[in-house]
C-alpha atoms as a PDB file:
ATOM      1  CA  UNK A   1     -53.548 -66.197 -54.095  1.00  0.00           C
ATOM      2  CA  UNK A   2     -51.219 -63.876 -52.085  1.00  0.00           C
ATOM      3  CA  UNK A   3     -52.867 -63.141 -48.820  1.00  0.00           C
ATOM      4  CA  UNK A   4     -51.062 -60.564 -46.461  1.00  0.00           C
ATOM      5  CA  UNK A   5     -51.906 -60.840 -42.872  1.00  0.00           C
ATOM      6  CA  UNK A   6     -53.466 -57.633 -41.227  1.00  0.00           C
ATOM      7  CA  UNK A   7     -50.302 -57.247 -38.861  1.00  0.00           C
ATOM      8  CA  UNK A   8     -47.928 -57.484 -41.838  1.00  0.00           C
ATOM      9  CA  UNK A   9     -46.806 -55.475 -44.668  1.00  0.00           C
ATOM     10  CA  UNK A  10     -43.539 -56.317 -46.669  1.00  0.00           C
ATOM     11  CA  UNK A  11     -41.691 -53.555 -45.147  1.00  0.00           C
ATOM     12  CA  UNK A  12     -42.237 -55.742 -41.825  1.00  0.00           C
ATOM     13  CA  UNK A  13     -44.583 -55.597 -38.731  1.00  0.00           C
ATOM     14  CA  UNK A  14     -46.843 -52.704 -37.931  1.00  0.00           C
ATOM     15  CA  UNK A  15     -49.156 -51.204 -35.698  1.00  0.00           C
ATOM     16  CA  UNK A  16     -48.493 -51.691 -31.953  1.00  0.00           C
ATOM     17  CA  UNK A  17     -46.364 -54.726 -32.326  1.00  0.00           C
ATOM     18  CA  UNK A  18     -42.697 -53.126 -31.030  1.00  0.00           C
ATOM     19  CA  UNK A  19     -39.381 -53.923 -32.124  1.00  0.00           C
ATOM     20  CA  UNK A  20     -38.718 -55.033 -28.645  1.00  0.00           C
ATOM     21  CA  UNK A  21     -41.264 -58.136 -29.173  1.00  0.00           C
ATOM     22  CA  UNK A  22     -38.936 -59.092 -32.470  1.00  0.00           C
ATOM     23  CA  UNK A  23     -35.624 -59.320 -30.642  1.00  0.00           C
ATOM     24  CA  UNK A  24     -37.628 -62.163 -27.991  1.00  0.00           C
ATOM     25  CA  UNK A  25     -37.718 -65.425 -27.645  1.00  0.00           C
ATOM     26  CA  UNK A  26     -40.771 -66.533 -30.086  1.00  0.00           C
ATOM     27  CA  UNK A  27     -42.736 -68.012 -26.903  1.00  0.00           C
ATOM     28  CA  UNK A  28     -42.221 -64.769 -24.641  1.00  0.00           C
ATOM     29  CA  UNK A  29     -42.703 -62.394 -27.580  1.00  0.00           C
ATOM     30  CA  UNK A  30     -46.084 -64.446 -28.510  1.00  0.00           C
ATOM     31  CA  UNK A  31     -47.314 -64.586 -24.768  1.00  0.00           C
ATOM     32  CA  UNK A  32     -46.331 -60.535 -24.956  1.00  0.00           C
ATOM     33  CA  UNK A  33     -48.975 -59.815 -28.182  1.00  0.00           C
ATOM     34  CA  UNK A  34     -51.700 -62.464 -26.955  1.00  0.00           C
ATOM     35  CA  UNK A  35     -51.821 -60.663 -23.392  1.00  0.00           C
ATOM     36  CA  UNK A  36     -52.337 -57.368 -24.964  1.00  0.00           C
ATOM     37  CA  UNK A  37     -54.474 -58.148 -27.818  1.00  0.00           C
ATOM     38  CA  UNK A  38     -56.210 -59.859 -24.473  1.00  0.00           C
ATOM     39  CA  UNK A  39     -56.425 -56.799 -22.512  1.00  0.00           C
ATOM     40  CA  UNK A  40     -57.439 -54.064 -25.323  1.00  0.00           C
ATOM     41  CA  UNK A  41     -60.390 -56.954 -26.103  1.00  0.00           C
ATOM     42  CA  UNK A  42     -62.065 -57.274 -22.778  1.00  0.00           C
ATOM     43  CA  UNK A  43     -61.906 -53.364 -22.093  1.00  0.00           C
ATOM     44  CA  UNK A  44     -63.362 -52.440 -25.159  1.00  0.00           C
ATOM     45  CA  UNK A  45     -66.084 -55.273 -25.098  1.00  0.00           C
ATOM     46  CA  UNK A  46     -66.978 -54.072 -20.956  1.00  0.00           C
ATOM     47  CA  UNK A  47     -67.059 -50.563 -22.481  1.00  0.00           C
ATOM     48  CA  UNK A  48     -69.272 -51.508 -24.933  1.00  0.00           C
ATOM     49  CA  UNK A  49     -71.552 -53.025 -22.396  1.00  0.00           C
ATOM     50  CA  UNK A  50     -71.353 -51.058 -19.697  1.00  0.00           C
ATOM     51  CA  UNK A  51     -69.193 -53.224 -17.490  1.00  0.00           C
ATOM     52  CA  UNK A  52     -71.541 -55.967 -18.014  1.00  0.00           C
ATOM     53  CA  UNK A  53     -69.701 -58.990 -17.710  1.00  0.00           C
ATOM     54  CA  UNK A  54     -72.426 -61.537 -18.766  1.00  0.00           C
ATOM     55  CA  UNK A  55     -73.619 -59.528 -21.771  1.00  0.00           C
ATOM     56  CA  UNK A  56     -69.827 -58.930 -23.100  1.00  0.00           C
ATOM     57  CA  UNK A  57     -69.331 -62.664 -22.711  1.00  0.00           C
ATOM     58  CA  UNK A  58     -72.182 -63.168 -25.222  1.00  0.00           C
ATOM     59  CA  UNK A  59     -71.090 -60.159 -27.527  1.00  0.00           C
ATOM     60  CA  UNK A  60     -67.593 -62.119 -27.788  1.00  0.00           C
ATOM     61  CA  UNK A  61     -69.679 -65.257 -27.738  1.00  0.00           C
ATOM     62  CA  UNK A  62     -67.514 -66.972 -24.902  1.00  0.00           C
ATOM     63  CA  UNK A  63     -68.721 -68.588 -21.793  1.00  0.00           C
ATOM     64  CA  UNK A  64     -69.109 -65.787 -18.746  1.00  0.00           C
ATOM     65  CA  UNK A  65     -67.066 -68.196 -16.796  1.00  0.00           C
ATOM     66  CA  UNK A  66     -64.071 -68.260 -19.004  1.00  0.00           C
ATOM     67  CA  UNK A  67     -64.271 -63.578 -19.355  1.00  0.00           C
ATOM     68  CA  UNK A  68     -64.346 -63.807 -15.373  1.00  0.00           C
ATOM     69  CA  UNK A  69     -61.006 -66.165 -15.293  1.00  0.00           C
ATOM     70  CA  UNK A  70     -59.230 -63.452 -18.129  1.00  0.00           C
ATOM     71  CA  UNK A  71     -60.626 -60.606 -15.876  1.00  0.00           C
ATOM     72  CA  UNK A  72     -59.023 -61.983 -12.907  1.00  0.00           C
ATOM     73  CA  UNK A  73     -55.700 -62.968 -15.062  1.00  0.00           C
ATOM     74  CA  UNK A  74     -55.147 -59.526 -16.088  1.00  0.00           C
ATOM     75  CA  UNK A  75     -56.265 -58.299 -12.927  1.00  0.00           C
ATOM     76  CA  UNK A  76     -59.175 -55.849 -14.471  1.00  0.00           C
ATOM     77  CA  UNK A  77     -62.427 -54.994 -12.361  1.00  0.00           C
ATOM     78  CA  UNK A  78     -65.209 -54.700 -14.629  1.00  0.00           C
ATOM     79  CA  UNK A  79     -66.995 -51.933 -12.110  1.00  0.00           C
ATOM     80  CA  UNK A  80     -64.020 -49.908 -13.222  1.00  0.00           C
ATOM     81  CA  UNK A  81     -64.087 -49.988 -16.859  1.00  0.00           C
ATOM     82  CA  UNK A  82     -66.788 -47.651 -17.995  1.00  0.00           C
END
């Protein structure tokens, strides 16, 4: 079975993945796409829920604890998301 991974086509990557993440180091260009994959995740699940920390940590069905810690990594205030 030939599975093709969302991020991939043959002619290469796609979507928001840059060229500038290619020419990297593997562990910076990794750290790179997990921070923003990250950030575009916890804004969209606080927007879905209103900025409601403790129901988005169920929605992504991760302990509230563990959503604060990212929200404080990337430095985003959920009052200000919605």
């Amino acid at each position: 079975m030939n599975v093709i991974l969302p991020l991939v086509k043959k002619e290469g990557l796609s979507g928001d993945i840059g060229d500038e993440l290619l020419s990297q180091p593997y562990k910076d260009a990794r750290r790179k796409a997990l921070d923003a994959f990250n950030v575009k995740y916890i804004t969209n699940v606080l927007n879905k829920n209103s900025g409601n920390v403790t129901n988005a940590a169920k929605e992504s069905e991760i302990e509230r604890q563990y959503l604060q810690r990212m929200l404080k990594r990337y430095n985003i205030k959920s009052k200000d998301i919605f």
